[in-house]
Structure formats: C-alpha cells, structure tokens
N, C-alpha and C. Protein backbone atom coordinates (compact mmCIF):
# COMPACT_ATOMS: atom_id res chain seq x y z
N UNK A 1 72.83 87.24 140.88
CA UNK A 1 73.71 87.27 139.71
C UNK A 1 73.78 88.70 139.20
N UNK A 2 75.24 89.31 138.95
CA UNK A 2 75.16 90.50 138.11
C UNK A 2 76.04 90.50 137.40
N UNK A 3 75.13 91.44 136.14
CA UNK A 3 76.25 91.17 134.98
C UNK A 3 76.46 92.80 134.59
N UNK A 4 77.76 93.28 134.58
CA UNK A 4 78.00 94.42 133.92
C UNK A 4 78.73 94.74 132.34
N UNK A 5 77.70 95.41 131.60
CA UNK A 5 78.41 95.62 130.46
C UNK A 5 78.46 96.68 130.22
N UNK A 6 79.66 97.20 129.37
CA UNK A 6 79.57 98.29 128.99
C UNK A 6 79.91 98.40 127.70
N UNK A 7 79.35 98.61 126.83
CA UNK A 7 79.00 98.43 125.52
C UNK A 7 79.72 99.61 124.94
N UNK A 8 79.94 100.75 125.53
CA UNK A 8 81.17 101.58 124.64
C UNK A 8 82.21 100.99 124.60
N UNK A 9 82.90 100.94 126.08
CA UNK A 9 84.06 100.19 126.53
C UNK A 9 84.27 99.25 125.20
N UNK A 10 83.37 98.27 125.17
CA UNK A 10 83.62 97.02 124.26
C UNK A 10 84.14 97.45 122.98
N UNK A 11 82.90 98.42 122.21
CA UNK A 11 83.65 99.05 121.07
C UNK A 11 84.77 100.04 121.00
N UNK A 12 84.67 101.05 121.87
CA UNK A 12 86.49 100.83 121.85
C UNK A 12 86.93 100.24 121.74
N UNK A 13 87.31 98.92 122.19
CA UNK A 13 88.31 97.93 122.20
C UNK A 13 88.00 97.52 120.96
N UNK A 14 87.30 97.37 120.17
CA UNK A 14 86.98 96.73 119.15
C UNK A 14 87.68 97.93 118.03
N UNK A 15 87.53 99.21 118.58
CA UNK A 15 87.79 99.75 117.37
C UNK A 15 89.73 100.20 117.66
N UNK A 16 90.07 99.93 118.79
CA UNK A 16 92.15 100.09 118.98
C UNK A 16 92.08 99.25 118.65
N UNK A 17 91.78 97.65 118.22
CA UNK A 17 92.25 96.20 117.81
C UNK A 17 92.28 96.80 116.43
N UNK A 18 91.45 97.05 115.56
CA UNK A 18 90.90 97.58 114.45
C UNK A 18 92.65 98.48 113.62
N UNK A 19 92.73 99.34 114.59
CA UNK A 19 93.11 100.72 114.65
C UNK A 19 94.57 100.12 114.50
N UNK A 20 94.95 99.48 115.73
CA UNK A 20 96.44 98.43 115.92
C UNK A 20 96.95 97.91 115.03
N UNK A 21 95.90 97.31 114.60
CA UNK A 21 96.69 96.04 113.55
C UNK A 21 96.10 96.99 111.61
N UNK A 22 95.89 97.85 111.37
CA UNK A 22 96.11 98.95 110.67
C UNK A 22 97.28 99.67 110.55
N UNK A 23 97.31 100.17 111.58
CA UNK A 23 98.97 100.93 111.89
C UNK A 23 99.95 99.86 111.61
N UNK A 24 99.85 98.58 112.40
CA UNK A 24 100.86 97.77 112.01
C UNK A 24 100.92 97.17 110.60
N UNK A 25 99.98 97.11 109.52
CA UNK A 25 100.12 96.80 108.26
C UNK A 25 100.86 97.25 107.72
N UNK A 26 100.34 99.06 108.09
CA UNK A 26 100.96 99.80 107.56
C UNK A 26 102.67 99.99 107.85
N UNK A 27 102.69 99.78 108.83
CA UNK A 27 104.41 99.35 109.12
C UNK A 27 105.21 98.49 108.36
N UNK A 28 104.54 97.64 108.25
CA UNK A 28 105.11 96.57 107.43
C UNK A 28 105.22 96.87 105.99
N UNK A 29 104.09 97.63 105.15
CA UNK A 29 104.20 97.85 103.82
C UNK A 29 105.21 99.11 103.62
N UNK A 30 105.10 99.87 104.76
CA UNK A 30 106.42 100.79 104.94
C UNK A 30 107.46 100.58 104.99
N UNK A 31 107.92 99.58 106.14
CA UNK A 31 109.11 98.43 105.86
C UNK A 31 109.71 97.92 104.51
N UNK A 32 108.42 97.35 104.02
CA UNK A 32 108.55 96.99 102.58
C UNK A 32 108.99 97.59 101.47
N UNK A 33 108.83 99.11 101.69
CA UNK A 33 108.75 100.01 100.51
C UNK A 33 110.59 100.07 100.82
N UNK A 34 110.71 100.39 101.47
CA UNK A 34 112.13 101.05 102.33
C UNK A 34 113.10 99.93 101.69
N UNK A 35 112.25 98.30 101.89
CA UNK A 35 113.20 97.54 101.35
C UNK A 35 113.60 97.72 99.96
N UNK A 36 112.70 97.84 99.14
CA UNK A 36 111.99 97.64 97.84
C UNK A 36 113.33 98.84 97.45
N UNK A 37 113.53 100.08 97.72
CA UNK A 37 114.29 101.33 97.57
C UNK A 37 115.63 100.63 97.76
N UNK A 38 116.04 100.21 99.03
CA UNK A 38 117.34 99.82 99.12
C UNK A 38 118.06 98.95 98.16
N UNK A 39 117.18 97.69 97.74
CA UNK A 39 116.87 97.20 96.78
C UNK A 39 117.48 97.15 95.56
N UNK A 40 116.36 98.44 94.81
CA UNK A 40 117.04 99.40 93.93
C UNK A 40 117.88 100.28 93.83
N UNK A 41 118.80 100.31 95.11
CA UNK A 41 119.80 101.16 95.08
C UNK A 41 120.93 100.28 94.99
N UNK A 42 121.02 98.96 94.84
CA UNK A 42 121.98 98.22 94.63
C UNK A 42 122.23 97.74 92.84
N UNK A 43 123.52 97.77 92.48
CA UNK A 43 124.37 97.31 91.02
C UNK A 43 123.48 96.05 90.98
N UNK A 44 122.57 95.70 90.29
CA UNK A 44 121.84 94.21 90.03
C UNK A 44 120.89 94.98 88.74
N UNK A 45 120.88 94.12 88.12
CA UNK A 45 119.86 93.81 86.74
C UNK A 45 118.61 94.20 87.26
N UNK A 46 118.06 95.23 85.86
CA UNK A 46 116.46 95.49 86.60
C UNK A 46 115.52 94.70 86.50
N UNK A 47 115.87 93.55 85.82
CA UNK A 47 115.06 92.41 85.64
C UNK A 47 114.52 91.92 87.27
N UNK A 48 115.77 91.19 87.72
CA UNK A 48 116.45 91.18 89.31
C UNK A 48 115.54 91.75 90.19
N UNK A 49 116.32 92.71 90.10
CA UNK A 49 115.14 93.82 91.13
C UNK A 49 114.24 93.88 90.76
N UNK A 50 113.07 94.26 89.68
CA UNK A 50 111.66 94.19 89.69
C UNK A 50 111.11 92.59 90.49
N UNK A 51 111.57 91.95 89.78
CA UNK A 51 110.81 90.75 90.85
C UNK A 51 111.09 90.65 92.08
N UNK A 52 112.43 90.83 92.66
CA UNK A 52 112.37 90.49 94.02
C UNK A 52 111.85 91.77 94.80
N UNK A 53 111.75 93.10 94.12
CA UNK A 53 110.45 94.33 94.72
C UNK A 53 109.27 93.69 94.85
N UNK A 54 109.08 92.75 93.72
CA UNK A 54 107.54 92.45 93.88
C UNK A 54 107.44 91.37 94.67
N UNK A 55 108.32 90.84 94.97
CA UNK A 55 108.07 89.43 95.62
C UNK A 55 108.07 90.05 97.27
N UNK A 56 108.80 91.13 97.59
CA UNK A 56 108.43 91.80 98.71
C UNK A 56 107.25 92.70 98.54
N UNK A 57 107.22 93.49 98.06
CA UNK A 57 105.91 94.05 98.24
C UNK A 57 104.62 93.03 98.22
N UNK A 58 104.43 91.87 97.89
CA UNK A 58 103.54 91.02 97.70
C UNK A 58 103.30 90.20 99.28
N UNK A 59 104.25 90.02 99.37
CA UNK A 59 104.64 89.20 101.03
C UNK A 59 104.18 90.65 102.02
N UNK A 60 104.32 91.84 101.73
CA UNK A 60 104.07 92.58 102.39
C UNK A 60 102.49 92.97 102.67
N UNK A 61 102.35 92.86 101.35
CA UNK A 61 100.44 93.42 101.48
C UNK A 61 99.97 91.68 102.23
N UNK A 62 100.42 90.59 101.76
CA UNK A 62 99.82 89.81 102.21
C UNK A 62 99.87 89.72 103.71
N UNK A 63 100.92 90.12 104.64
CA UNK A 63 101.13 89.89 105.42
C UNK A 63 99.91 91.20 106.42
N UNK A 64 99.87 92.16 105.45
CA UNK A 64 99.14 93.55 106.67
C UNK A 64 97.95 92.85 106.38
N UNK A 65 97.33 92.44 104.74
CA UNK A 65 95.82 92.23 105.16
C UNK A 65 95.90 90.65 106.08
N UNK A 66 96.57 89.70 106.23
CA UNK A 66 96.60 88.65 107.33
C UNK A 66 95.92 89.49 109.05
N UNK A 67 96.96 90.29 109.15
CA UNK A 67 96.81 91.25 110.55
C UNK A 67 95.49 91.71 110.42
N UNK A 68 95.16 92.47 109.78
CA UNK A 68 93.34 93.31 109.14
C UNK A 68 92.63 92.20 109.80
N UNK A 69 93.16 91.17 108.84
CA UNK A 69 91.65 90.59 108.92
C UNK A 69 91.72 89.36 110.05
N UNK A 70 92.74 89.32 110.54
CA UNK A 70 93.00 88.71 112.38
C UNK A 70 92.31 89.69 113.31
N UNK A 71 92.40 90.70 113.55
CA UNK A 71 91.67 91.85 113.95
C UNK A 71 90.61 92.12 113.54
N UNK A 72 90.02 91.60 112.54
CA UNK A 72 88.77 92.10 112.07
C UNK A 72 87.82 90.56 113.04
N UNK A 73 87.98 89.67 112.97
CA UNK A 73 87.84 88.37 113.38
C UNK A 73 87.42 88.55 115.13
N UNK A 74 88.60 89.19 115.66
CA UNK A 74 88.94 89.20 117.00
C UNK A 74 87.99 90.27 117.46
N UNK A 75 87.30 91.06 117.00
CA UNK A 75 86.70 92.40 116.78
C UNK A 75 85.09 91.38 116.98
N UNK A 76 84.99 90.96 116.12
CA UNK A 76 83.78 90.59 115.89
C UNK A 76 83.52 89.38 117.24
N UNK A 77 84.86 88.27 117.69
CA UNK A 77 84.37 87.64 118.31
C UNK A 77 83.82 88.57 120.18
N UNK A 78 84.79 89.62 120.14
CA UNK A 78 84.20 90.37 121.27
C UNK A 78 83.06 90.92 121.13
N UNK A 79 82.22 91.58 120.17
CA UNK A 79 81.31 91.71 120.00
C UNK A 79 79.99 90.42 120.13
N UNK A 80 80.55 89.07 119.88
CA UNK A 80 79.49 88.50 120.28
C UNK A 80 79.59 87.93 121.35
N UNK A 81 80.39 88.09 121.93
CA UNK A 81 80.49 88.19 123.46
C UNK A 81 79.83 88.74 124.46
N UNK A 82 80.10 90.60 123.57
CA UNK A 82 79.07 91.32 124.71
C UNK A 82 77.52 91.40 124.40
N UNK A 83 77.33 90.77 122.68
CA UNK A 83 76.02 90.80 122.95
C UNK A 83 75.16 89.44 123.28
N UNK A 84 76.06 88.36 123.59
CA UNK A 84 75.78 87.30 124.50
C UNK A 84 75.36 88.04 125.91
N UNK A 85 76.24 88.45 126.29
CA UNK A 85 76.48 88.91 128.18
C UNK A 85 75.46 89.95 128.14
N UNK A 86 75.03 90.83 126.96
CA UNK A 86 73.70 91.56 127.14
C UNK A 86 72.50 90.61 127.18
N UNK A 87 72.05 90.03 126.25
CA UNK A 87 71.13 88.65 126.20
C UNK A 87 70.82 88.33 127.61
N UNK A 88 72.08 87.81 128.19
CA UNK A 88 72.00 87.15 129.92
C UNK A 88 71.32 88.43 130.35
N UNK A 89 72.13 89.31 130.95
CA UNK A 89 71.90 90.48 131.15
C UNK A 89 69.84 90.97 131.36
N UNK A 90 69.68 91.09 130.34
CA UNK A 90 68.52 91.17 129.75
C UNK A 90 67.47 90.61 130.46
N UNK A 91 68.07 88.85 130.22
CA UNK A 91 67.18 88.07 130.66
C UNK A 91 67.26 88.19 132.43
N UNK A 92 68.01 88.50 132.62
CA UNK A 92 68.37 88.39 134.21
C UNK A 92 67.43 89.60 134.78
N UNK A 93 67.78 90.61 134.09
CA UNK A 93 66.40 91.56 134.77
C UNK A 93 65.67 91.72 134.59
N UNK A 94 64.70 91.05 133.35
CA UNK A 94 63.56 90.62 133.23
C UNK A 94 62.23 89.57 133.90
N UNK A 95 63.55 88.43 134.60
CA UNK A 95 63.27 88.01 135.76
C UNK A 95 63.29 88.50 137.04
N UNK A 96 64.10 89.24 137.22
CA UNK A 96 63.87 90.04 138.49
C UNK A 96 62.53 90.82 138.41
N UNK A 97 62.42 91.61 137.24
CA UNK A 97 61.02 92.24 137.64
C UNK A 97 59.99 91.50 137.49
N UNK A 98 60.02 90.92 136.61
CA UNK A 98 58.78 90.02 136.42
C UNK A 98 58.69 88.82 138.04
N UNK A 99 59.94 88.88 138.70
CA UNK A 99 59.81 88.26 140.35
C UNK A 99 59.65 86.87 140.32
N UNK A 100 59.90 86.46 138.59
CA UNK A 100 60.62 85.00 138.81
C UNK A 100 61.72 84.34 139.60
C-alpha cells in the first residue's frame, strides 16, 4: 500500500479556493455597486432608490459571504482529508518498520 501526500500542494489548494471565491465576492459587490450607481442615475424618487440600493447591496454582501463561507467549508473538508490520508499514511509506515 502507498499513500502519497503532499501537504503543501493541499494547502495551496486550500488557500486558491479561499482566494477564488474572495475575488468572486468581490465581483459581485462590485457588480452591485455599479448597479446601485446606475440606479441613481435614473429620474425616480430618492426614497425609491435608497431602498432598492439597499435591497441590492444587501443581496450582494449576502450572496459573497454565501461563496466565503462555501469555500471556507470546502477548504476545511480537504484538509481533513489530507490529515486522514496522513493518519493512514503514518500508520502504514509504522507498520512497515515495526515489520508488522
């Protein structure tokens, strides 16, 4: 039996998932803002527009921290993955030397 890990590898990946869905929040609350402007560049009551800014900007943050913390989740379940497959790992060549 062999098991290879590579435990940087892993956190990299852990930290572009991280990194990904960051950038993409941020897209979206960027999106948002852009809307929020266009928005206000239209003849409507500022009553009007303040809420439906906020009702986007609100849908917006909710939507990047959703992504965050999907990625934060997905992050963590690879991590106990590789420190499962280290565990095996571990145990596997501990038996070998020990010539169990």
């Amino acid at each position: 039996m062999s098991v290879k890990i590579d435990v940087k590898a892993i956190e990299s990946e852990i930290d572009r998932i991280i990194e990904e869905a960051k950038a993409h929040a941020q897209k979206i609350i960027s999106d948002a803002r852009k809307k929020a402007k266009e928005i206000m560049s239209r003849p409507i009551p500022l009553e009007q527009y303040n809420e439906e800014a906020e009702k986007i900007k609100e849908k917006a943050r909710k939507k990047a921290e959703e992504i965050v913390k999907n990625a934060e989740k997905k992050a963590e379940e690879i991590k106990k993955k590789s420190n499962t497959r280290l565990n095996e790992a571990v145990d596997w060549l501990v038996k070998v030397v020990a010539g169990a």
